[in-house]
C-alpha atoms as a PDB file:
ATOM      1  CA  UNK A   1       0.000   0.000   0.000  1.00  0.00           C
ATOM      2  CA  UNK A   2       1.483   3.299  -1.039  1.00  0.00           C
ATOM      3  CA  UNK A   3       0.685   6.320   1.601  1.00  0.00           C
ATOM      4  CA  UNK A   4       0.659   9.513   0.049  1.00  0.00           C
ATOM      5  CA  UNK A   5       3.523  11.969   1.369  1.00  0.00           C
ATOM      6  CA  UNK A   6       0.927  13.962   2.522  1.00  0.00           C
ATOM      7  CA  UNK A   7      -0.538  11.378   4.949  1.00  0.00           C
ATOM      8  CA  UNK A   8       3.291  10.687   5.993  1.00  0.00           C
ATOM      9  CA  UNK A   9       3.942  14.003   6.594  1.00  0.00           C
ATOM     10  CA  UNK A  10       1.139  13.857   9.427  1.00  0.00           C
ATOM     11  CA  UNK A  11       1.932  10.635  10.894  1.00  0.00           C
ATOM     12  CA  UNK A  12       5.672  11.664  10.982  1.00  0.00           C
ATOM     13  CA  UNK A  13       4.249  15.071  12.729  1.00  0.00           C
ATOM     14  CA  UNK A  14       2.548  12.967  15.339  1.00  0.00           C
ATOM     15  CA  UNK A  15       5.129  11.003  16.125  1.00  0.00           C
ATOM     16  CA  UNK A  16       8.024  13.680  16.303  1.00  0.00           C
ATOM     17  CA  UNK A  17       5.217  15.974  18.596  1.00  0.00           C
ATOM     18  CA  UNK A  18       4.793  12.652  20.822  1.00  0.00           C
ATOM     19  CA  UNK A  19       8.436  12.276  21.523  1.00  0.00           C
ATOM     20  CA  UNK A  20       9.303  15.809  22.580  1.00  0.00           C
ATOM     21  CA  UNK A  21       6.236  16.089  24.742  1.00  0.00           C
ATOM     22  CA  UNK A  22       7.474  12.753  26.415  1.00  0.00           C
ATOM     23  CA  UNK A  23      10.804  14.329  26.758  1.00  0.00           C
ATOM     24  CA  UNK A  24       9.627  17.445  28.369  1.00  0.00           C
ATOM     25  CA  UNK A  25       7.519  15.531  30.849  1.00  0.00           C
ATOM     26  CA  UNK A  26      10.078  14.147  32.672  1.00  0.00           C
ATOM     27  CA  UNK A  27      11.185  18.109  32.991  1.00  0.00           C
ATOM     28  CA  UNK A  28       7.560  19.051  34.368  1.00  0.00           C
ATOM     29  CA  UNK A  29       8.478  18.787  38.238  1.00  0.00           C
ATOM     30  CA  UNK A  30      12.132  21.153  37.400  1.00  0.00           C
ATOM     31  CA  UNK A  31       9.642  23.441  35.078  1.00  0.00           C
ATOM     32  CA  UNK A  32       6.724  24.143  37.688  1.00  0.00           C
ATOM     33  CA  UNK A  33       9.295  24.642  40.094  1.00  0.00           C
ATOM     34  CA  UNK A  34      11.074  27.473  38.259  1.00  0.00           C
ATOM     35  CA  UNK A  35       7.402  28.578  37.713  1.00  0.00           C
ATOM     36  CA  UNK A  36       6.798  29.067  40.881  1.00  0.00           C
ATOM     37  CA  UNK A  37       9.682  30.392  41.839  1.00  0.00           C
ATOM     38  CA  UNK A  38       9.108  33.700  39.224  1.00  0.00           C
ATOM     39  CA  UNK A  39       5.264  33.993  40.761  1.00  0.00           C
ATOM     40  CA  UNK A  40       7.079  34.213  44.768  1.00  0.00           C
ATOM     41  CA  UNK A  41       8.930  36.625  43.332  1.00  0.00           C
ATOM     42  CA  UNK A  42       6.325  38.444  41.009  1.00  0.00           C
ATOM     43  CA  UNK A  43       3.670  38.663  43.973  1.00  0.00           C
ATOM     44  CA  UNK A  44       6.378  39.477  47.104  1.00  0.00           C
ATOM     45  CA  UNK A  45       6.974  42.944  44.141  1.00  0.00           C
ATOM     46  CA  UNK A  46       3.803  43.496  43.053  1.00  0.00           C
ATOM     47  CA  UNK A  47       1.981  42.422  46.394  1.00  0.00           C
ATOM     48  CA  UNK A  48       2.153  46.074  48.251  1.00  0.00           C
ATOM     49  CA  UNK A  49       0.822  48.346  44.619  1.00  0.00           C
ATOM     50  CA  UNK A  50      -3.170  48.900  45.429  1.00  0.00           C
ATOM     51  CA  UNK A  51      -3.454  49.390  41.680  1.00  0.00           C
ATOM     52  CA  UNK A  52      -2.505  45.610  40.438  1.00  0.00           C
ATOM     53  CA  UNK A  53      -4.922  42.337  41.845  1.00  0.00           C
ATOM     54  CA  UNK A  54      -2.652  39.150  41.639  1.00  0.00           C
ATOM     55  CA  UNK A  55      -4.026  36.279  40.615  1.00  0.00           C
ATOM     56  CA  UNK A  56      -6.672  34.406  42.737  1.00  0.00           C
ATOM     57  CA  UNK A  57      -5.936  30.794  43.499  1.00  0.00           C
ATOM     58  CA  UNK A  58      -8.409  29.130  45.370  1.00  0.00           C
ATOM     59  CA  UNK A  59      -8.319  26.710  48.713  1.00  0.00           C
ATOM     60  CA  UNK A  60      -6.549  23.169  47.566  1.00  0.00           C
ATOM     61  CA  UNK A  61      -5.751  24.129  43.962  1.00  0.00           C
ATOM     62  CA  UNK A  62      -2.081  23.835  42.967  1.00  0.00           C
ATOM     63  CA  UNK A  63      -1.723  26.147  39.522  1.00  0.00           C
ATOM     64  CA  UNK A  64       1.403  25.413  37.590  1.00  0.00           C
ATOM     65  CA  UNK A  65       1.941  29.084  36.501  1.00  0.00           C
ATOM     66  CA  UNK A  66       1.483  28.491  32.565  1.00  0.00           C
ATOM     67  CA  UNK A  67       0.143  32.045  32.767  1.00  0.00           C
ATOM     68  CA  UNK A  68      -0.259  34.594  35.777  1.00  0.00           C
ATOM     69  CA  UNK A  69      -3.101  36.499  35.193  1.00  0.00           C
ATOM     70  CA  UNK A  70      -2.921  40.155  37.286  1.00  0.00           C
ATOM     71  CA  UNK A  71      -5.628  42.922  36.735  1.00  0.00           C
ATOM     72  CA  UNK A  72      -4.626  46.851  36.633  1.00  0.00           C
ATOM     73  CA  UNK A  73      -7.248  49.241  38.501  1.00  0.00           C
ATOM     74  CA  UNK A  74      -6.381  52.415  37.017  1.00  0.00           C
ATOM     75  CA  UNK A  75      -8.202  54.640  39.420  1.00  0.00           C
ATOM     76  CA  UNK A  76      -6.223  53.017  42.130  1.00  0.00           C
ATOM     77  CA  UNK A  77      -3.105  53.488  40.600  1.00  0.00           C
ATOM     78  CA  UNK A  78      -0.354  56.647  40.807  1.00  0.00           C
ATOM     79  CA  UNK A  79       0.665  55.551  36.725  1.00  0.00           C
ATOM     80  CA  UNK A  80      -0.652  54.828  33.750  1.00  0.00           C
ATOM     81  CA  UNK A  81      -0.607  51.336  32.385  1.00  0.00           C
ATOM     82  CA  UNK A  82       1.564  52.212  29.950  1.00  0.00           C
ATOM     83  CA  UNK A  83       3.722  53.473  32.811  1.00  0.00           C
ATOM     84  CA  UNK A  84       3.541  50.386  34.344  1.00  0.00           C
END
């Protein structure tokens, strides 16, 4: 049976995307650690500025820090955003 290149191309995709994901999950504990690590040090900076809400984690959750969402209240705040 001849596979088109195509259809190669895809299966060669999923297989190259599987093995680098499998590699970089035996990193996850060193990676949410370093993630972590940046949001201590993002929220003992930011913690004290009325103008910026960190981000909300509730009771028993255990984020990994992919993103870290903060909101700017600009009529609390002694800058602009842009400022900021």
């Amino acid at each position: 049976m001849i596979l088109s290149t195509k259809y190669k191309n895809k299966e060669f995709d999923r297989e190259l995307q599987s093995a680098v994901a499998i590699a970089q999950l035996k990193k996850i504990d060193k990676f949410n650690r370093e993630r972590k690590r940046f949001v201590n040090l993002i929220e003992k900076t930011l913690k004290d500025i009325p103008a910026i809400s960190l981000a909300y984690v509730p009771e028993g959750a255990e984020p990994n820090y992919w993103l870290y969402p903060m909101r700017y209240n600009e009529e609390k705040a002694k800058f602009s955003k842009k400022e900021f």
